[in-house]
Protein backbone atom coordinates (compact mmCIF):
# COMPACT_ATOMS: atom_id res chain seq x y z
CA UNK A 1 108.00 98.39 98.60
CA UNK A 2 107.56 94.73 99.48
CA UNK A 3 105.62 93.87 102.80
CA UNK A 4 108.06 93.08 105.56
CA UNK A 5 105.70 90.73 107.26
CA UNK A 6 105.90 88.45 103.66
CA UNK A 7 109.71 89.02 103.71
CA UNK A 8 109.73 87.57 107.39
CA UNK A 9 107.14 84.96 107.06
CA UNK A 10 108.15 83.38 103.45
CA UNK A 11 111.65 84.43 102.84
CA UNK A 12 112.40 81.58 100.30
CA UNK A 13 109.16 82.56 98.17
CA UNK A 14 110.38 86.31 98.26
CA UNK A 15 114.11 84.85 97.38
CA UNK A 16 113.00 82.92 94.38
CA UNK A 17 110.70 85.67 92.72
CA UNK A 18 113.59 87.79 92.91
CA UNK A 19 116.10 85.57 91.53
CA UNK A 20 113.45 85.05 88.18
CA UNK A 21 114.51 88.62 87.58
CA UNK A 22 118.22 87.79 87.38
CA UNK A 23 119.87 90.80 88.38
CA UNK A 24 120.81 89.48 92.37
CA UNK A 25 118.42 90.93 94.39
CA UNK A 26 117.32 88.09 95.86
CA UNK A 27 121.15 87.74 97.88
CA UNK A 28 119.45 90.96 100.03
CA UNK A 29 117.61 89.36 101.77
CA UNK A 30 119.23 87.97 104.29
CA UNK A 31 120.40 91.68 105.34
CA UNK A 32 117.04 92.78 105.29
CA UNK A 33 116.33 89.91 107.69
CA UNK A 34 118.92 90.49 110.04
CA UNK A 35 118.46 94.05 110.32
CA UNK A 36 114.80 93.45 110.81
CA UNK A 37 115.30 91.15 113.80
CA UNK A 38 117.34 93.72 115.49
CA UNK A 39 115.02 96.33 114.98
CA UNK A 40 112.18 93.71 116.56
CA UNK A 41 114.74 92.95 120.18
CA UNK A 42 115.22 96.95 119.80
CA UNK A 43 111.29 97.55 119.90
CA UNK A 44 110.79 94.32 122.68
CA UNK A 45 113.46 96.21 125.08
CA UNK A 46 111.35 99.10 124.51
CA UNK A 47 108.17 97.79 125.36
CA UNK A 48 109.74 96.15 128.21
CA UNK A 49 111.42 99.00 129.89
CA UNK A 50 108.40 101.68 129.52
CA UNK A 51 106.90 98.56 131.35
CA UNK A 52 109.33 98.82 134.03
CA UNK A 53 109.22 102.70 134.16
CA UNK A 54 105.38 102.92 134.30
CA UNK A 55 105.84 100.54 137.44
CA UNK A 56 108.25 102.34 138.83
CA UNK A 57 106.80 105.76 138.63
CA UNK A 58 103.80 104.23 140.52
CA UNK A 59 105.94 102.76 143.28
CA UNK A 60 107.64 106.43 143.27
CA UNK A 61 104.19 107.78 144.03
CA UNK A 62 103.40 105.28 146.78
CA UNK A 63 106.63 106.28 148.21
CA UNK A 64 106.32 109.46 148.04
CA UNK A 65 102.77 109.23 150.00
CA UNK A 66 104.48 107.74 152.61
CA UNK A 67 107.11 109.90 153.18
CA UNK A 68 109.60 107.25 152.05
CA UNK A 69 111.58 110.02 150.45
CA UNK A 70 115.06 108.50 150.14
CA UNK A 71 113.50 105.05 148.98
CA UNK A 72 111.25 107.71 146.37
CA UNK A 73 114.81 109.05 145.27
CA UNK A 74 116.48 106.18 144.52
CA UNK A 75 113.79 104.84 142.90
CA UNK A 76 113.77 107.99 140.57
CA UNK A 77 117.21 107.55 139.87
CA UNK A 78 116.25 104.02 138.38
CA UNK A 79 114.12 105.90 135.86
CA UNK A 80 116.20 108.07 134.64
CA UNK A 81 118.38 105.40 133.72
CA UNK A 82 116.05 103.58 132.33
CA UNK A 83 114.59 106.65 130.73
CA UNK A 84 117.98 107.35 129.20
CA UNK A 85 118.13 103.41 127.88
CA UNK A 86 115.15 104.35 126.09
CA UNK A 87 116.14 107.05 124.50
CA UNK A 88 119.56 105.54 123.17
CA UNK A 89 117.50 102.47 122.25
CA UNK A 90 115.06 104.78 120.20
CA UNK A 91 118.24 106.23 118.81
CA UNK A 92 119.34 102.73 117.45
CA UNK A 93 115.58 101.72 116.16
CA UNK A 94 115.09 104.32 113.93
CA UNK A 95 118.70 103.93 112.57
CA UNK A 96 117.92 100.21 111.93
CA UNK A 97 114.34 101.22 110.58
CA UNK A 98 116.30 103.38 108.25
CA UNK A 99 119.29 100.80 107.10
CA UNK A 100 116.01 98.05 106.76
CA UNK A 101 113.95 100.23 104.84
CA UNK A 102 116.75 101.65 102.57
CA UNK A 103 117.47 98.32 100.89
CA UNK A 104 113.59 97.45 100.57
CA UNK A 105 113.18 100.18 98.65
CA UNK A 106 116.09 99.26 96.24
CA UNK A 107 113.85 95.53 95.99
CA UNK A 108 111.91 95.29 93.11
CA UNK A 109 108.58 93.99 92.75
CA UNK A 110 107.69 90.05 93.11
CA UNK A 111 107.12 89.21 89.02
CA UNK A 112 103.22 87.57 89.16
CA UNK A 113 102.97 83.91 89.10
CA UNK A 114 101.94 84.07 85.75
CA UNK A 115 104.59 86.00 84.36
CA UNK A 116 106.99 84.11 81.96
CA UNK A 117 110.13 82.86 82.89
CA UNK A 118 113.14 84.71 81.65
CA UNK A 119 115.92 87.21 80.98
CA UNK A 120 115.83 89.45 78.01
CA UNK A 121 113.19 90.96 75.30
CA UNK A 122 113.91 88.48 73.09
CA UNK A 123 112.08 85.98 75.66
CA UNK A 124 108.92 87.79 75.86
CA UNK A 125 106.25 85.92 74.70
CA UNK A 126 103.54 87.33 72.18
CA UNK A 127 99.86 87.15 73.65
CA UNK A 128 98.49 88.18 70.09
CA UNK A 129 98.59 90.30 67.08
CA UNK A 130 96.37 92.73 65.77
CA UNK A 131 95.74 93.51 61.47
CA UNK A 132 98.78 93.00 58.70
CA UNK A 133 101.75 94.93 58.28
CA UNK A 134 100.87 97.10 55.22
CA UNK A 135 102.56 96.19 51.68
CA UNK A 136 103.40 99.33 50.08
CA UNK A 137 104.05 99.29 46.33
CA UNK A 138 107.44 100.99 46.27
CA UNK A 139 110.01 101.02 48.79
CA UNK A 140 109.08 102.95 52.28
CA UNK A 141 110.33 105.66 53.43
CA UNK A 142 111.99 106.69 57.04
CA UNK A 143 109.90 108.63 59.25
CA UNK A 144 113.20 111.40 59.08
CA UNK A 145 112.88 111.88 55.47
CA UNK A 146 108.99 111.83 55.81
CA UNK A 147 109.32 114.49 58.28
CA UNK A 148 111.81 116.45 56.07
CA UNK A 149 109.67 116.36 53.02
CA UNK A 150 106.85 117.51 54.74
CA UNK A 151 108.19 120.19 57.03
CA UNK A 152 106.90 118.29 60.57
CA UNK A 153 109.77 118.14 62.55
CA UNK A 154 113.00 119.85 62.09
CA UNK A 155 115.67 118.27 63.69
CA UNK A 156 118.23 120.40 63.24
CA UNK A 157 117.26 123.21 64.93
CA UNK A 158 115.46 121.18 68.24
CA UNK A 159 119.31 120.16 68.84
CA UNK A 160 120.35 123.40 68.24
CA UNK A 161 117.80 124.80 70.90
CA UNK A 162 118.29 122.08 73.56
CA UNK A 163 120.87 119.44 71.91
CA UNK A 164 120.53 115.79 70.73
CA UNK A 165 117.33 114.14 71.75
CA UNK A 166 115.06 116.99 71.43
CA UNK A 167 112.45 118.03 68.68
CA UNK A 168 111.13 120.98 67.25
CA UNK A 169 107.79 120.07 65.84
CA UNK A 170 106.63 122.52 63.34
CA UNK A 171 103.24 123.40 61.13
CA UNK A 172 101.73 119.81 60.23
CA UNK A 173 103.56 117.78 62.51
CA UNK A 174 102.61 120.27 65.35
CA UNK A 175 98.95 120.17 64.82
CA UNK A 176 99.44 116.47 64.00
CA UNK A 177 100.85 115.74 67.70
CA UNK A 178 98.39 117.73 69.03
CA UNK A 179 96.13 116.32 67.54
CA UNK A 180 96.89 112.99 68.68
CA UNK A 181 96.92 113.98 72.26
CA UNK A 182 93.06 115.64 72.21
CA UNK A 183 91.76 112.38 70.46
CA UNK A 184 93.50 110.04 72.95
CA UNK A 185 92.77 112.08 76.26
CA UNK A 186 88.41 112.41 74.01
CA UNK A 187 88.44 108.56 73.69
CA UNK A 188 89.69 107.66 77.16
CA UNK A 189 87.43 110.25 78.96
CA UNK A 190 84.27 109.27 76.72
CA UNK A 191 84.46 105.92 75.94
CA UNK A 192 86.64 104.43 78.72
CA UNK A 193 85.20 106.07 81.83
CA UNK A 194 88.67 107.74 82.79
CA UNK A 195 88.94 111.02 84.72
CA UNK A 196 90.84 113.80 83.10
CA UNK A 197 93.68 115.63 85.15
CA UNK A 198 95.75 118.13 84.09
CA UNK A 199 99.14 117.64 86.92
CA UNK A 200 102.47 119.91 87.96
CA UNK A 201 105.30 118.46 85.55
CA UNK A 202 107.36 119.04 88.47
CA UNK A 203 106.99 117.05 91.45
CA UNK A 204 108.83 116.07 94.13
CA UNK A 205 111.36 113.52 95.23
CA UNK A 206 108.52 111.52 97.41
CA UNK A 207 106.76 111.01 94.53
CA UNK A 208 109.46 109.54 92.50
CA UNK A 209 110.37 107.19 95.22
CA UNK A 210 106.05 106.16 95.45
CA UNK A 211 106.12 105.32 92.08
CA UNK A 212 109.23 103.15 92.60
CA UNK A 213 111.79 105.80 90.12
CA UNK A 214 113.62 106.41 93.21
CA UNK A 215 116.27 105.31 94.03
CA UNK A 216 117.16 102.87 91.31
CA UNK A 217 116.34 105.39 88.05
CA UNK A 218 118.02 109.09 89.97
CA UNK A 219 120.55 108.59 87.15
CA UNK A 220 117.89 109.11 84.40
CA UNK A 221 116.24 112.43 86.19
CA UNK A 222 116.10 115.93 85.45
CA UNK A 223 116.56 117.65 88.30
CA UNK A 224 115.75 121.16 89.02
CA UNK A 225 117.15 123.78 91.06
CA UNK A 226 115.29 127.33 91.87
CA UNK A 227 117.12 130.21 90.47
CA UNK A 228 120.55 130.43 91.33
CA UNK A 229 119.51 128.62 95.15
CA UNK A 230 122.23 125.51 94.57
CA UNK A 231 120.27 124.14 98.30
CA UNK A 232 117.24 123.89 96.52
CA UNK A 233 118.78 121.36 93.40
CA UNK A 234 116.60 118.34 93.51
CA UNK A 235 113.62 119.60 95.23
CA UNK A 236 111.50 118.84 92.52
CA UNK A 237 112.21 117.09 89.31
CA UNK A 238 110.39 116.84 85.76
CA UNK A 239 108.42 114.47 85.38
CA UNK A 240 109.84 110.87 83.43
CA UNK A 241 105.98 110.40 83.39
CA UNK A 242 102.69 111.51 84.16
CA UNK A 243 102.61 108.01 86.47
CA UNK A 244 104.97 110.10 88.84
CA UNK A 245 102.35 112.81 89.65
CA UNK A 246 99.07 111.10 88.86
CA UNK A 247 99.66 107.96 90.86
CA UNK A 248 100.47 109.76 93.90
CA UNK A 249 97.21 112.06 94.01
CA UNK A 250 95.71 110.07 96.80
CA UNK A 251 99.15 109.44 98.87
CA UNK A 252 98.87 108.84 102.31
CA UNK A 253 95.21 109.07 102.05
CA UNK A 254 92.28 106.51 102.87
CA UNK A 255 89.61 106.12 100.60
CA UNK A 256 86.05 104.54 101.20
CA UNK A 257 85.88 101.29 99.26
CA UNK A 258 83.05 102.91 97.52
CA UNK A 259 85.39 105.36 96.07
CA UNK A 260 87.21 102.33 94.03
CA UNK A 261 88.10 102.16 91.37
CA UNK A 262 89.56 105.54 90.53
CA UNK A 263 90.42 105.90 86.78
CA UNK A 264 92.65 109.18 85.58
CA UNK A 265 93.86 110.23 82.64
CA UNK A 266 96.34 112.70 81.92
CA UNK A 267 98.77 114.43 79.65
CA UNK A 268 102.19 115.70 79.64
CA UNK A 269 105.87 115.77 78.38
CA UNK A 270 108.27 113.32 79.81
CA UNK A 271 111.53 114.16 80.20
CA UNK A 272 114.29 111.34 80.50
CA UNK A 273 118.18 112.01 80.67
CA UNK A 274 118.53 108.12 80.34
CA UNK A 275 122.09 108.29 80.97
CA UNK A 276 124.14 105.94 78.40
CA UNK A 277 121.19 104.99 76.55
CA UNK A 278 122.23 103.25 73.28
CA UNK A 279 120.36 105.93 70.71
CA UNK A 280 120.55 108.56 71.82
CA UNK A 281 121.99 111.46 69.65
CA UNK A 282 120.94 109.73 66.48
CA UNK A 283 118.81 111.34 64.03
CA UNK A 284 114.99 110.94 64.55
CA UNK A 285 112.40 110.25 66.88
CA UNK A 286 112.81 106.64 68.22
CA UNK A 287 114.73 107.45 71.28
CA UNK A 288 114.48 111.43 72.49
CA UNK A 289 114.90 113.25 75.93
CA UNK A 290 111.51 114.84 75.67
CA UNK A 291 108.40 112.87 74.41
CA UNK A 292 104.61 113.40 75.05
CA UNK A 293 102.53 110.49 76.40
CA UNK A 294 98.87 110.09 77.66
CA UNK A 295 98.79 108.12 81.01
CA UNK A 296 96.42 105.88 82.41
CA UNK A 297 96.33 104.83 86.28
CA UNK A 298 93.85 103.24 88.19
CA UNK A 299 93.95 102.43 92.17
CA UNK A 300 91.48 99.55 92.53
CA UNK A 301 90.71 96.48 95.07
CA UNK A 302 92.90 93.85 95.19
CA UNK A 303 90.73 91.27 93.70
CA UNK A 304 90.13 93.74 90.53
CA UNK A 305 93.46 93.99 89.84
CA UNK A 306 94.46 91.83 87.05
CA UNK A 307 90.94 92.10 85.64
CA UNK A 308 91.22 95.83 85.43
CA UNK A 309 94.98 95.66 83.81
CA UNK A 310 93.36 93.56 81.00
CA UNK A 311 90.60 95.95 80.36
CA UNK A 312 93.10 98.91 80.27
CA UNK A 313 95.20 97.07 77.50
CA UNK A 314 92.33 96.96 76.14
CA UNK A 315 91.38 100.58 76.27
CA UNK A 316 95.27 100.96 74.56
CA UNK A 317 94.74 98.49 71.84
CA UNK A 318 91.61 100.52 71.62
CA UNK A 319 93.80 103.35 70.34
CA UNK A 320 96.22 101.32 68.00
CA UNK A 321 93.02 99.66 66.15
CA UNK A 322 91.44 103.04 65.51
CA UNK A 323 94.14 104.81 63.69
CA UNK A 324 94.81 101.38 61.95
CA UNK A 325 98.08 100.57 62.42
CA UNK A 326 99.49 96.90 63.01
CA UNK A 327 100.45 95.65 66.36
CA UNK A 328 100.97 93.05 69.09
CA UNK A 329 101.09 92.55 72.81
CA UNK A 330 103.45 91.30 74.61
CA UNK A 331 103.70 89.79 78.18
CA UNK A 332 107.39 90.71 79.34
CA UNK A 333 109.43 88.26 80.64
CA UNK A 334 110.96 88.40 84.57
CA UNK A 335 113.94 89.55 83.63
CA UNK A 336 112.54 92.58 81.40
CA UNK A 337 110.31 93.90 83.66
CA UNK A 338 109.93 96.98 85.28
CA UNK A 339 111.15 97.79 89.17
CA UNK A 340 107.53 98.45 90.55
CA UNK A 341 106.15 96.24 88.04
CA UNK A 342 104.30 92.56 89.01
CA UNK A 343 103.00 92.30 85.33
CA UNK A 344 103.69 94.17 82.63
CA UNK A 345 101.86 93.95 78.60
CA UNK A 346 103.53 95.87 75.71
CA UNK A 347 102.25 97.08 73.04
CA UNK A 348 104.24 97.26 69.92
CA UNK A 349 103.71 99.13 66.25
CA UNK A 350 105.20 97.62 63.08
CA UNK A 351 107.16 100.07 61.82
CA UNK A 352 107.48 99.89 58.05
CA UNK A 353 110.53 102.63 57.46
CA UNK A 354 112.07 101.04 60.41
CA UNK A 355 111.14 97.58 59.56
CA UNK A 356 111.11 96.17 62.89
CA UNK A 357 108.78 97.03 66.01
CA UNK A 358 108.82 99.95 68.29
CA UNK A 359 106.95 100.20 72.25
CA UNK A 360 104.28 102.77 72.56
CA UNK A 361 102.28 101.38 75.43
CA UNK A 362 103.51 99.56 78.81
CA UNK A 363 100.72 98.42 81.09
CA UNK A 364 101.22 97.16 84.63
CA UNK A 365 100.04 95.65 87.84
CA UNK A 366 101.94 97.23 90.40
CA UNK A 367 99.84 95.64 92.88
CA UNK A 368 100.57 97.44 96.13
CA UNK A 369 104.28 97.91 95.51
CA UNK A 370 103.32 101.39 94.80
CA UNK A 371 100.97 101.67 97.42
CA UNK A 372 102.86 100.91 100.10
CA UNK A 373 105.83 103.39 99.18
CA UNK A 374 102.94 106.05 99.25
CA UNK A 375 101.15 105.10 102.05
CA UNK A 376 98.12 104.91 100.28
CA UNK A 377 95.54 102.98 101.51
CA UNK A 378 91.08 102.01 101.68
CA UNK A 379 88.96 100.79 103.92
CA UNK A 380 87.36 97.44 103.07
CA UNK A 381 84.19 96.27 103.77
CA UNK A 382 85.08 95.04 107.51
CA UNK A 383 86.85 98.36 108.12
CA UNK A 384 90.07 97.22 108.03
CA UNK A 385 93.11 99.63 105.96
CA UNK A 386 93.74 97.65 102.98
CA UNK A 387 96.53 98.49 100.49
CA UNK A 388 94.79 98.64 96.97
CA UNK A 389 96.88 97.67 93.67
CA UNK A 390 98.15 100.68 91.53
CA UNK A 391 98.13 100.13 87.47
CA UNK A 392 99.53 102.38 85.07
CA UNK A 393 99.51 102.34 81.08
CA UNK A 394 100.33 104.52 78.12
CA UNK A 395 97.57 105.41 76.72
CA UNK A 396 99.49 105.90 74.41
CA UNK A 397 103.17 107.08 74.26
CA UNK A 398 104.59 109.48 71.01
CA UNK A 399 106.80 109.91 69.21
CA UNK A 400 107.04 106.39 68.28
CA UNK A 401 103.26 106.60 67.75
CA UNK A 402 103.96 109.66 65.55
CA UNK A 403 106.72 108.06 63.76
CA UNK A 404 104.74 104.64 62.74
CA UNK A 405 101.51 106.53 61.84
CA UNK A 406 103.31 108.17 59.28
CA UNK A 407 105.52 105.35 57.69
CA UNK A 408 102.51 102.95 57.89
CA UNK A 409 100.07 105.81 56.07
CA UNK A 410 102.60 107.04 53.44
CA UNK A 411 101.60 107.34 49.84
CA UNK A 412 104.32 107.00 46.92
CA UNK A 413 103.95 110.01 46.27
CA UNK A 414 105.21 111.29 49.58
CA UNK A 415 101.84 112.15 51.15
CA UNK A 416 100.01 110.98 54.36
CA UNK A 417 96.81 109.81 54.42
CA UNK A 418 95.21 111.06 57.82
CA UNK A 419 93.51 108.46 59.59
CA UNK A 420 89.97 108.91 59.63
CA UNK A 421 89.08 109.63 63.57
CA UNK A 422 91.90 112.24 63.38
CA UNK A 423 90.79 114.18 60.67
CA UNK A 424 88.28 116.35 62.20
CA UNK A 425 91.19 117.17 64.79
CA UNK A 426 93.43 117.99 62.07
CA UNK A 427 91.13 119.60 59.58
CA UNK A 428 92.77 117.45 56.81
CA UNK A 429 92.57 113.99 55.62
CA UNK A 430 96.65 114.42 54.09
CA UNK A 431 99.72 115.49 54.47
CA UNK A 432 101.13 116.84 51.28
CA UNK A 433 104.51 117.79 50.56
């Protein structure tokens, strides 16, 4: 949620980092505004007739000790009324909070200063590239007839079980997913200093609105309802990321600075109905209902922010580089951001069946956007409550992961050379038909 106190005090500023984004935003402003100066007379009226009362109820007092009981009466008949102006006032403050608060948290984030300029993918800008797209000697293959041949996902039957956009991952390609999953959660825990959770893939709707997928993304939930209780539908809802649940661990909390940063990492399905998504229904595994991902978040100081969303591309890239596959970063562009999102790097795989690139990682600098949705907050040095900035990554995302590993590690003769930092996870170093 943005600040209020920025919106008031440097309404143009917030009106031109929401118009980089192009989709309008910025016009709410001035509703915001209004709304928020009534709410402000609202609250001085307030202030002004508890003043009043207080006085009066003392001069009620004084009346009463003199015996002044008529004067004492009519006096007490003045604070009712004023009482009662109170209360309606009251009435009208927190319906104003509510109308003020309710667009602010349809705003998106501010895009960082040093985000590019822009409107669609096509004008993100490429920070770098890592290794060569492989040159196979014969023609590649898909990562559906890969997973055919060699019996790891059958796609058939995952529609028949749940419909289009699900998979059934079976022997190899199992063990190979899970695979993946222990040796990202092993490297982020050992090498990169993150905390392992395991979290509910249920949570509930406050937690979707911290993390900034409520209201805007309620289209692309799963909701869930207990039993055959229709009052209880959209309670809780799974999880479109472990983000939703991990992020909000220390909500409405204070921390001791001295408990900054806080690294987690974490595993689990995500499940996104992402309603009219072009995709979905096709065969494969670029665009599914149900993926698994391993999350990264950190809640740090302010001042650590952008260093510690360059390190945690890092520890991503990290990932990529090991299993050797060819990829590059991107900085997204205002208008391709994401709603909570001040700065965002992908990372994308070359994808030789595919022959074009495919997301597995998205990290961001939420800054406090998150932060103040959730209440969270730490005391600085000085003592004061400070919001701290909120960064999540993939660490990485499947099954795109899954589907370039294999079409970038194919052999002609159909098999799949295991990278090696896998391999002990697997218990193979190939896939053979």
């Amino acid at each position: 949620m943005l600040d209020i106190k920025l919106v008031r005090d440097r309404a143009d500023h917030v009106r031109e980092r929401l118009a980089t984004r192009g989709a309008g935003d910025e016009t709410k402003i001035d509703e915001v505004l209004a709304l928020d100066a009534e709410l402000r007379t609202a609250l001085s009226e307030v202030e002004g007739l508890k003043a009043r009362r207080n006085a009066a109820s003392k001069e009620i007092g004084a009346l009463m000790g003199q015996k002044k009981l008529t004067e004492a009466e009519a006096r007490k008949g003045e604070v009712r009324e004023i009482g009662d102006r109170i209360t309606a006032l009251d009435r009208q403050r927190a319906e104003l909070e509510a109308r003020r608060d309710e667009i602010l948290l349809q705003l998106p984030n501010l895009p960082h200063a040093s985000v590019a300029l822009g409107r669609t993918a096509e004008e993100n800008p490429v920070i770098r590239t890592w290794g060569t797209p492989v040159q196979h000697p014969f023609k590649p293959k898909s990562h559906v007839e890969l997973c055919e041949k060699l019996r790891l996902v059958d796609f058939a039957r995952g529609a028949k079980l749940s419909g289009s956009g699900f998979l059934l991952y079976t022997g190899w390609g199992a063990r190979l997913e899970r695979a993946l999953i222990q040796y990202m959660l092993d490297l982020h825990v050992r090498e990169h200093g993150f905390t392992e959770v395991s979290p509910p893939y249920l949570v509930a709707e406050h937690c979707m609105v911290g993390v900034g997928q409520f209201p805007k993304f309620r289209d692309q939930a799963y909701a869930a309802r207990e039993g055959l209780d229709d009052s209880s539908l959209g309670r809780l809802y799974l999880v479109p990321t472990a983000e939703a649940p991990v992020a909000n661990i220390h909500r409405e909390e204070i921390l001791a600075a001295d408990q900054l940063p806080v690294r987690y990492v974490a595993y689990s399905p995500c499940f996104r109905a992402e309603a009219g998504a072009a995709g979905v229904g096709t065969r494969g595994m670029i665009r599914v209902h149900q993926f698994d991902k391993v999350e990264l978040i950190k809640i740090v100081k302010p001042e650590d922010g952008y260093a510690e969303l360059e390190a945690m591309v890092g520890n991503a890239e990290r990932i990529l580089q090991s299993l050797g596959l060819h990829y590059r970063v991107i900085n997204l562009c205002t208008g391709d951001m994401g709603f909570a999102s001040a700065k965002t790097y992908d990372l994308e795989l070359w994808a030789p069946g595919q022959g074009g690139w495919l997301e597995v990682s998205s990290c961001s600098n939420c800054e406090d956007f998150q932060a103040r949705r959730m209440q969270l907050r730490y005391k600085d040095a000085e003592g004061h409550n400070r919001f701290p900035h909120i960064l999540n990554g993939s660490g990485t995302a499947l099954a795109r992961l899954f589907v370039t590993l294999l079409e970038t590690h194919q052999q002609e003769d159909g098999s799949v050379v295991i990278p090696e930092p896998l391999r002990a996870y697997l218990g193979t170093d190939r896939l053979v038909p």
